[in-house]
Protein backbone atom coordinates (compact mmCIF):
# COMPACT_ATOMS: atom_id res chain seq x y z
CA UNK A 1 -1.53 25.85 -5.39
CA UNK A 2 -4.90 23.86 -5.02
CA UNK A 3 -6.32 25.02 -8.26
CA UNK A 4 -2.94 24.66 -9.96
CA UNK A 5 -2.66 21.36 -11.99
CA UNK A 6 -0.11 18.63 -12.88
CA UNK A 7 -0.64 15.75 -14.91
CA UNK A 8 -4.41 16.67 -14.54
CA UNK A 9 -4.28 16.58 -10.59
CA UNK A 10 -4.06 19.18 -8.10
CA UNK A 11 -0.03 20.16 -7.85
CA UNK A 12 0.45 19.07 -4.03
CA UNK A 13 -1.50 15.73 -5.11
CA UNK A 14 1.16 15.27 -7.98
CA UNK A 15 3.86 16.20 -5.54
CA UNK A 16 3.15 13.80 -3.20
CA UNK A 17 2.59 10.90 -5.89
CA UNK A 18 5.96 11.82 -7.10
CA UNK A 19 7.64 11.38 -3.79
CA UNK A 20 6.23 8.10 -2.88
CA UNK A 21 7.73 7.03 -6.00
CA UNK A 22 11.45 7.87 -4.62
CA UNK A 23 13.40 5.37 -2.34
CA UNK A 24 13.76 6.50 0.68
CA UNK A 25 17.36 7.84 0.62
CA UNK A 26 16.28 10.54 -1.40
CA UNK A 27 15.35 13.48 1.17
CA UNK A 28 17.21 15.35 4.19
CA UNK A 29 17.90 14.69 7.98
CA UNK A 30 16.68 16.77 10.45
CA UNK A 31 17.98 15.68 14.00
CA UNK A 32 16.82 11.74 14.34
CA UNK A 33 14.22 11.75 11.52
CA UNK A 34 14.83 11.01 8.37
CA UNK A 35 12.64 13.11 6.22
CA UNK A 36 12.08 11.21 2.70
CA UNK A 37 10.11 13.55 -0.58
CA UNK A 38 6.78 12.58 0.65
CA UNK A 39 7.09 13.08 4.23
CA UNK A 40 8.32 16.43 3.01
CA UNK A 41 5.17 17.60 0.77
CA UNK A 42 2.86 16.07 3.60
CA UNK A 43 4.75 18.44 6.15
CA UNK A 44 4.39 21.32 4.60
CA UNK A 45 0.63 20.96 3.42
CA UNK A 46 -0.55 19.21 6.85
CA UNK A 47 -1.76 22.21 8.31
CA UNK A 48 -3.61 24.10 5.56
CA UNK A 49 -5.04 20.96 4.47
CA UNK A 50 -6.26 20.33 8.33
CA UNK A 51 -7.47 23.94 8.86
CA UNK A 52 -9.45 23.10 5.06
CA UNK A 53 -10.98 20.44 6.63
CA UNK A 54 -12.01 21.72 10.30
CA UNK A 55 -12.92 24.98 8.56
CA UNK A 56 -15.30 23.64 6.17
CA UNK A 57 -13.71 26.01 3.24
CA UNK A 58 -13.29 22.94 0.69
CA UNK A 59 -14.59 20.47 2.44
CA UNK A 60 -17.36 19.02 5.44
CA UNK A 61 -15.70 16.70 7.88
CA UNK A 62 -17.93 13.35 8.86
CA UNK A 63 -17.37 10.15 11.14
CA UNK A 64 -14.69 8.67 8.95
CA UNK A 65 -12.19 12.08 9.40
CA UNK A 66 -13.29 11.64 13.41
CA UNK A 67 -11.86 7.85 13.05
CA UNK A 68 -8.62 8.93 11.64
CA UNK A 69 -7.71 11.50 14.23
CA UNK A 70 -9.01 9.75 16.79
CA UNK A 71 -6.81 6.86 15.55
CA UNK A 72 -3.96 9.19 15.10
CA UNK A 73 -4.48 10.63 19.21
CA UNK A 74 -4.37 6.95 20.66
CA UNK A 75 -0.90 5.91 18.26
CA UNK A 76 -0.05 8.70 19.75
CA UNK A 77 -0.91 7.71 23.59
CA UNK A 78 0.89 4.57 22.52
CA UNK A 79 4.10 5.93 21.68
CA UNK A 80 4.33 7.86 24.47
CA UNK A 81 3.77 5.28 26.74
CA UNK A 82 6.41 3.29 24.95
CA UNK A 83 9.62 5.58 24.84
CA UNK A 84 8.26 8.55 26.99
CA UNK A 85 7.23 12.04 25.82
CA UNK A 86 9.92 13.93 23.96
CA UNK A 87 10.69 10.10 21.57
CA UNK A 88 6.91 9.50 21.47
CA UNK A 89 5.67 12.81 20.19
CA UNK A 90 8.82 12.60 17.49
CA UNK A 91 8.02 9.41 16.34
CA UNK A 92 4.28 9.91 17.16
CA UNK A 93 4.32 12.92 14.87
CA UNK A 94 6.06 11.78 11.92
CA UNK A 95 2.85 9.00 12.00
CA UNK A 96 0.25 11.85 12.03
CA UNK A 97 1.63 13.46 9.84
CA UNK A 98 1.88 10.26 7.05
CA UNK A 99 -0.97 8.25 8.09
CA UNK A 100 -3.36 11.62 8.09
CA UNK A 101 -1.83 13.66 6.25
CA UNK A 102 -2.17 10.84 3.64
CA UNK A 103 -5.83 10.85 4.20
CA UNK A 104 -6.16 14.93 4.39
CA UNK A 105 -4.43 14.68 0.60
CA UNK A 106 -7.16 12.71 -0.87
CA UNK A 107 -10.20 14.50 1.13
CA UNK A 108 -9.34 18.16 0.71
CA UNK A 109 -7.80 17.64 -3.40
CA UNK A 110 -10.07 14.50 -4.91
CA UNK A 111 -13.43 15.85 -4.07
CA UNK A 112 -15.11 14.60 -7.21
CA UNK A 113 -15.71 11.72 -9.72
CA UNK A 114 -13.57 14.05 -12.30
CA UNK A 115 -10.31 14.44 -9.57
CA UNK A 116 -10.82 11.26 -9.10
CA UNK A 117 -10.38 10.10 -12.99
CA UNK A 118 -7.65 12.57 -13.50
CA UNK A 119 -5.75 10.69 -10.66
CA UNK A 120 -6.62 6.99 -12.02
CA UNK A 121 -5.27 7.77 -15.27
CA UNK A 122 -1.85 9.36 -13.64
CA UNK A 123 -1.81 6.82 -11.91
CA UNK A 124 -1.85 4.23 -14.56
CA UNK A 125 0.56 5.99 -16.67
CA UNK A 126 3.23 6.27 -13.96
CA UNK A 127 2.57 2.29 -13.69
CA UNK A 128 3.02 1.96 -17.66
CA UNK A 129 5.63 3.88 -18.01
CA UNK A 130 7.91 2.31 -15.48
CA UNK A 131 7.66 -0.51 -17.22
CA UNK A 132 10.14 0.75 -19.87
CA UNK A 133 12.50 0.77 -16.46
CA UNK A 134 11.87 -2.31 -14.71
CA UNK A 135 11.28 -5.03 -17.62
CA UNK A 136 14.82 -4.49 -18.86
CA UNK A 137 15.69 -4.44 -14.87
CA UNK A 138 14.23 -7.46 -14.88
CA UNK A 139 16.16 -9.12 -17.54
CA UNK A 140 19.40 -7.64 -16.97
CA UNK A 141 19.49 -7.41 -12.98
CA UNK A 142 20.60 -3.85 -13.63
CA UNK A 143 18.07 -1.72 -11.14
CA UNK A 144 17.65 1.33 -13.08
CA UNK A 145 15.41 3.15 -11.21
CA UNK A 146 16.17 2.28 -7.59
CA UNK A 147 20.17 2.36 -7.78
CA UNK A 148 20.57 5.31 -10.25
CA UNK A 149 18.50 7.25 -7.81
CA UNK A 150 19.97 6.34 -4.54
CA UNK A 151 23.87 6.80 -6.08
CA UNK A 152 21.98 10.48 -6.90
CA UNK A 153 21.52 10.92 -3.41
CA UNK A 154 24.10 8.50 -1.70
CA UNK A 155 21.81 6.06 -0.13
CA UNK A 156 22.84 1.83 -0.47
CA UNK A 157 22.44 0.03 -3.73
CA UNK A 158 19.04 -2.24 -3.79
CA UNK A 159 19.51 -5.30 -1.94
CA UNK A 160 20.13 -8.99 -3.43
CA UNK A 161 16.99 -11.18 -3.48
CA UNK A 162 16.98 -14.55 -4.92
CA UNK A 163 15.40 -14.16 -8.54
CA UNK A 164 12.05 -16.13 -8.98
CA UNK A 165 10.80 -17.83 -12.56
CA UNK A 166 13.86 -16.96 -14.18
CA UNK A 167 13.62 -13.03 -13.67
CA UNK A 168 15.02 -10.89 -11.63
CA UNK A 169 13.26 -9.28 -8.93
CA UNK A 170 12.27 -5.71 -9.99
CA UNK A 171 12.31 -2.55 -7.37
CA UNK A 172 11.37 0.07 -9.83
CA UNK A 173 12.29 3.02 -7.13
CA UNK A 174 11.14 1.39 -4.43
CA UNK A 175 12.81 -0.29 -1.73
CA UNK A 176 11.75 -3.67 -2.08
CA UNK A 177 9.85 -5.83 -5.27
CA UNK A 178 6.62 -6.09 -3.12
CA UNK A 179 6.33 -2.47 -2.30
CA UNK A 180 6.71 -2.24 -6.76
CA UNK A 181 4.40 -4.84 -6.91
CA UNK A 182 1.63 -3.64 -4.55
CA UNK A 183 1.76 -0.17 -6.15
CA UNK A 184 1.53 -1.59 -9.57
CA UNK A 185 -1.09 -3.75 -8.86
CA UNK A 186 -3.38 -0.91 -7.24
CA UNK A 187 -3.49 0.62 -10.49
CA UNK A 188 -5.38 -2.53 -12.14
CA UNK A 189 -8.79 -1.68 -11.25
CA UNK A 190 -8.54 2.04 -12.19
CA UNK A 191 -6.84 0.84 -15.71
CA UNK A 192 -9.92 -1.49 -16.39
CA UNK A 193 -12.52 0.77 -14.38
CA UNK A 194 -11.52 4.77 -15.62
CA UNK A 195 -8.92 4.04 -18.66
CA UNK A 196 -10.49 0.96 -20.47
CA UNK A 197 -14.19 1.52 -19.20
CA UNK A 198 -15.11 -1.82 -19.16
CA UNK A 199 -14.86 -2.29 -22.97
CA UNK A 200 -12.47 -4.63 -24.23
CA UNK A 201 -12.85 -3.31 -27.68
CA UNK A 202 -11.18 -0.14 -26.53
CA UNK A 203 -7.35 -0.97 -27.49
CA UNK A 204 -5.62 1.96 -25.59
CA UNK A 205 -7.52 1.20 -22.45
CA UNK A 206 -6.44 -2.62 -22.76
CA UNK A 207 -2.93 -1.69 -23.20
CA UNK A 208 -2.64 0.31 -20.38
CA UNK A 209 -4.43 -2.55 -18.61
CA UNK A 210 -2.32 -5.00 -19.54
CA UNK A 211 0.59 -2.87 -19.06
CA UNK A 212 -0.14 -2.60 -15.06
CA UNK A 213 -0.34 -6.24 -15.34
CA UNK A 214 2.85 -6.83 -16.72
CA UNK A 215 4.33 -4.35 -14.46
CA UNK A 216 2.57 -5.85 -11.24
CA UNK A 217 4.51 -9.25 -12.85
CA UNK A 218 7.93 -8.51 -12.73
CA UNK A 219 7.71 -7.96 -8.84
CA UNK A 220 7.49 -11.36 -8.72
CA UNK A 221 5.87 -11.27 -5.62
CA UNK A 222 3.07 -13.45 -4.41
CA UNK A 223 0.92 -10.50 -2.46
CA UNK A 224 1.05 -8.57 -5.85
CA UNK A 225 -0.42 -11.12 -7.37
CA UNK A 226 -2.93 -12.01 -5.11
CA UNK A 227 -3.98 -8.45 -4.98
CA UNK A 228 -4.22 -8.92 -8.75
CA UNK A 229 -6.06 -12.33 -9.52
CA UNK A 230 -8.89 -10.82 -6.87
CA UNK A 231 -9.32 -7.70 -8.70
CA UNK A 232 -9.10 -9.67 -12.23
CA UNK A 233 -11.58 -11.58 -10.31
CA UNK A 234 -14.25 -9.21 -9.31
CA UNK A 235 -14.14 -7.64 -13.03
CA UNK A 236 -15.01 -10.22 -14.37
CA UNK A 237 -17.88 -11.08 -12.05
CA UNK A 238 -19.36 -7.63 -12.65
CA UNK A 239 -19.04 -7.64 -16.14
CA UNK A 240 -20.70 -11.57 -16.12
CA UNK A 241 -23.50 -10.44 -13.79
CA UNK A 242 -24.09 -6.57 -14.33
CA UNK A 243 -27.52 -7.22 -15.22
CA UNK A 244 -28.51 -8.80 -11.43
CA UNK A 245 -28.91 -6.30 -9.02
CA UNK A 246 -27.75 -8.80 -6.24
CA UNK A 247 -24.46 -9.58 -8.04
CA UNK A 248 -22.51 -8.74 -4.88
CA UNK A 249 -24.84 -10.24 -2.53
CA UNK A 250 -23.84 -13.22 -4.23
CA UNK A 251 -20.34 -12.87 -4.29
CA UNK A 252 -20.04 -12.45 -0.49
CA UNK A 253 -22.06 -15.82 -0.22
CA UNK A 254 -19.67 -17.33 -2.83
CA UNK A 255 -16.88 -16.05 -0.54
CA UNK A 256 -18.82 -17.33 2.50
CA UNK A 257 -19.39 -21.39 1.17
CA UNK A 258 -15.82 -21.31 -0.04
CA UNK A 259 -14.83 -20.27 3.64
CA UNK A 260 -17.34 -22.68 5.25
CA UNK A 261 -16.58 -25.30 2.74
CA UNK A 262 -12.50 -25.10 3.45
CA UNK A 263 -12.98 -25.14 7.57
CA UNK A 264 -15.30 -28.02 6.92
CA UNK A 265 -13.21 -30.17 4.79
CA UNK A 266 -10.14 -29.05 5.42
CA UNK A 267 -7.58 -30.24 8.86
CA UNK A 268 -6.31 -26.70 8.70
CA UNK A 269 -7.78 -23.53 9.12
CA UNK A 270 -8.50 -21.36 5.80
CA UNK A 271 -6.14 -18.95 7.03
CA UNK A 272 -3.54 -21.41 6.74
CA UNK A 273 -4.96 -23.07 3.80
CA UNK A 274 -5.02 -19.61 1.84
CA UNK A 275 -1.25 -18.89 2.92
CA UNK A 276 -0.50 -22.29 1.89
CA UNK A 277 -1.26 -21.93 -1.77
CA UNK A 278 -1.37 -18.29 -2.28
CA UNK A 279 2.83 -18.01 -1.59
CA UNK A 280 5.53 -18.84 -3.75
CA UNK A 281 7.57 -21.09 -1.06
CA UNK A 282 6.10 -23.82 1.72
CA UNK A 283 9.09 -21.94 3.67
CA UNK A 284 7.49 -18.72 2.83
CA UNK A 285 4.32 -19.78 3.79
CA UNK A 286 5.41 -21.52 6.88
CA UNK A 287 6.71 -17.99 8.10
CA UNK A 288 3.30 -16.00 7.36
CA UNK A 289 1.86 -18.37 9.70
CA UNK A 290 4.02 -18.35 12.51
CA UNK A 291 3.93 -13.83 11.84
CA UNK A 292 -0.09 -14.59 12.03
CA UNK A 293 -0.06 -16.81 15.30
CA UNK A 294 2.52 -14.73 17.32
CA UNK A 295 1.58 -11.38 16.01
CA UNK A 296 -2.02 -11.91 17.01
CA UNK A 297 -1.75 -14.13 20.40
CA UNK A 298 0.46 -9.99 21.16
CA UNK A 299 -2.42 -8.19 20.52
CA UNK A 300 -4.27 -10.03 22.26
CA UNK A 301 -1.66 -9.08 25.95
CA UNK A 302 -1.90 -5.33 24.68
CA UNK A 303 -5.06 -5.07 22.71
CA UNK A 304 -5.75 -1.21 23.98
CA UNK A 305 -2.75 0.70 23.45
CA UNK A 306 -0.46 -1.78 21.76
CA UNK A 307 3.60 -2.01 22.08
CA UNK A 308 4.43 1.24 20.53
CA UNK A 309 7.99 0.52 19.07
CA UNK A 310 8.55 -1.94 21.24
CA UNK A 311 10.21 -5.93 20.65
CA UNK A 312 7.14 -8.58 20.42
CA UNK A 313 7.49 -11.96 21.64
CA UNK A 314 8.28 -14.66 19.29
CA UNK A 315 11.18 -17.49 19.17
CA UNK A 316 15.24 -16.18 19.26
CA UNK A 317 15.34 -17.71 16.09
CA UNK A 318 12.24 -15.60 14.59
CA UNK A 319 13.53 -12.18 12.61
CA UNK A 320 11.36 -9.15 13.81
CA UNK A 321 10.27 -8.53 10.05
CA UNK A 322 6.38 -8.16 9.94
CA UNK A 323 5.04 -8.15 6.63
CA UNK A 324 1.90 -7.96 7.74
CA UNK A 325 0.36 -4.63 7.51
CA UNK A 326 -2.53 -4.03 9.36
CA UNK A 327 -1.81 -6.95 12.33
CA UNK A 328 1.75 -4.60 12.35
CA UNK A 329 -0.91 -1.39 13.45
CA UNK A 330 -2.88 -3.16 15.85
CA UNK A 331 0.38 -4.83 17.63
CA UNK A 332 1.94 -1.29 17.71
CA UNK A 333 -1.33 0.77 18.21
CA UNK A 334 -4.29 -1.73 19.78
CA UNK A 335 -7.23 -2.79 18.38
């Protein structure tokens, strides 16, 4: 299968790309775990991909493979502490398996500056061509995608959310417009990067670019865009300084003054300054902040092993929602 080829990429590469792209009621139960497409690829090709790396065959393992198991081994101790041994190694496994089996897919199958293209431009198709999908779902509030595919497999309808600039929020197939936008948007720099190479003269490249931009749009979804304006950003810094070696020296500095400058100036933190502006809603906003302050002062009571599963402390009136990615791993896991 690893020399077999889909859409340019390595079949089990494909496979799993395919299956993050279905909501999640599309896969089977076994016992208390609910077993979506891409858990299911990642099941089945965790071990040979493990034994690929530990083996040396296809690839040498190095310090970063080291962090990820050992990463995986304390989430792990975590979860066991937190709901015991037979509920920690279930849940605890279902993590290995996703957060290195994710990793395992792109070490043992993109191994070199060719995978890697073949993958940016299936990416950016998929992106492009979703966009026949979600544009019309976002001017008819009909969610193509998301609802014809979970009536398919008898999960729930997608969810009302308040529309934003007129549109309705698009899903795609995923299970919330963020999680469409945020996978859109990770598309831009390959577009611009692999399919455009840097020349704005190439048409086809520039659609394709402009099509993950429209598609990251209709998520209407303030991380999406974020993730987008900073990419946009750094393109067009390379492109404006590609002849000074010390371009990105400068940029951190840039970043750094702008920092300095804000805490200086500024009666609130940049944290809260950047939250501030960079959501769509002062009630929005207003929420990140209070995630940020109450999410971090629990780390800081359980920064070794974390709270597994467990409830964090934060106001009755507070939903236990984290949209916060990686503060959401340290809580859980430690620092």
């Amino acid at each position: 299968m690893a020399g077999r080829r889909l859409l340019g990429v390595p079949v089990p590469v494909a496979l799993f790309f395919f299956g993050m792209m279905l909501p999640t009621s599309v896969g089977i139960s076994v016992g208390g775990l609910r077993l979506s497409a891409y858990r299911l690829v990642l099941i089945v090709m965790f071990l040979p991909m493990l034994m690929a790396l530990l083996s040396g065959r296809r690839v040498r393992a190095n310090i970063f493979d080291a962090l990820v198991l050992g990463h995986c081994t304390l989430a792990l101790a975590s979860l066991i502490r937190w709901g015991g041994l037979q509920q920690g190694i279930e849940s605890g496994g279902i993590y290995i398996v996703e957060f290195a089996g994710a990793w395992l897919m792109g070490r043992v199958y993109i191994r070199s500056q060719a995978d890697f293209r073949a993958f940016a431009r299936a990416f950016v198709l998929t992106v492009v061509a979703m966009v026949v999908f979600t544009l019309p779902e976002a001017l008819t509030s009909v969610h193509i995608l998301h609802d014809g595919l979970a009536a398919i497999s008898g999960g729930a309808p997608a969810p009302f959310i308040e529309p934003r600039m007129g549109l309705e929020r698009t899903f795609g197939p995923f299970d919330h417009p963020i999680l469409y936008g945020v996978f859109s948007a990770a598309a831009f720099s390959m577009a611009w990067h692999v399919v455009a190479e840097r020349r704005l003269t190439n048409l086809p490249g520039m659609t394709q670019v402009l099509g993950v931009g429209l598609a990251t749009f209709l998520s209407a979804s303030g991380g999406p865009y974020l993730v987008l304006m900073m990419q946009g950003f750094v393109a067009v810094w390379e492109r404006t300084f590609r002849n000074i070696r010390s371009r990105w020296l400068m940029l951190m500095a840039l970043f750094a003054l702008v920092y300095l400058g804000i805490d200086l100036f500024s009666n609130r933190t940049p944290f809260h300054v950047f939250v501030t502006y960079f959501t769509f809603s002062t009630q929005s906003a207003y929420n990140r902040i209070l995630l940020f302050d109450y999410g971090t002062a629990e780390v800081a009571r359980h920064p070794f092993l974390g709270i597994g599963l467990g409830d964090w402390t934060r106001p009755a009136w507070m939903s236990d929602s984290m949209d916060n990615f990686w503060l959401l791993e340290a809580m859980r896991y430690g620092l």
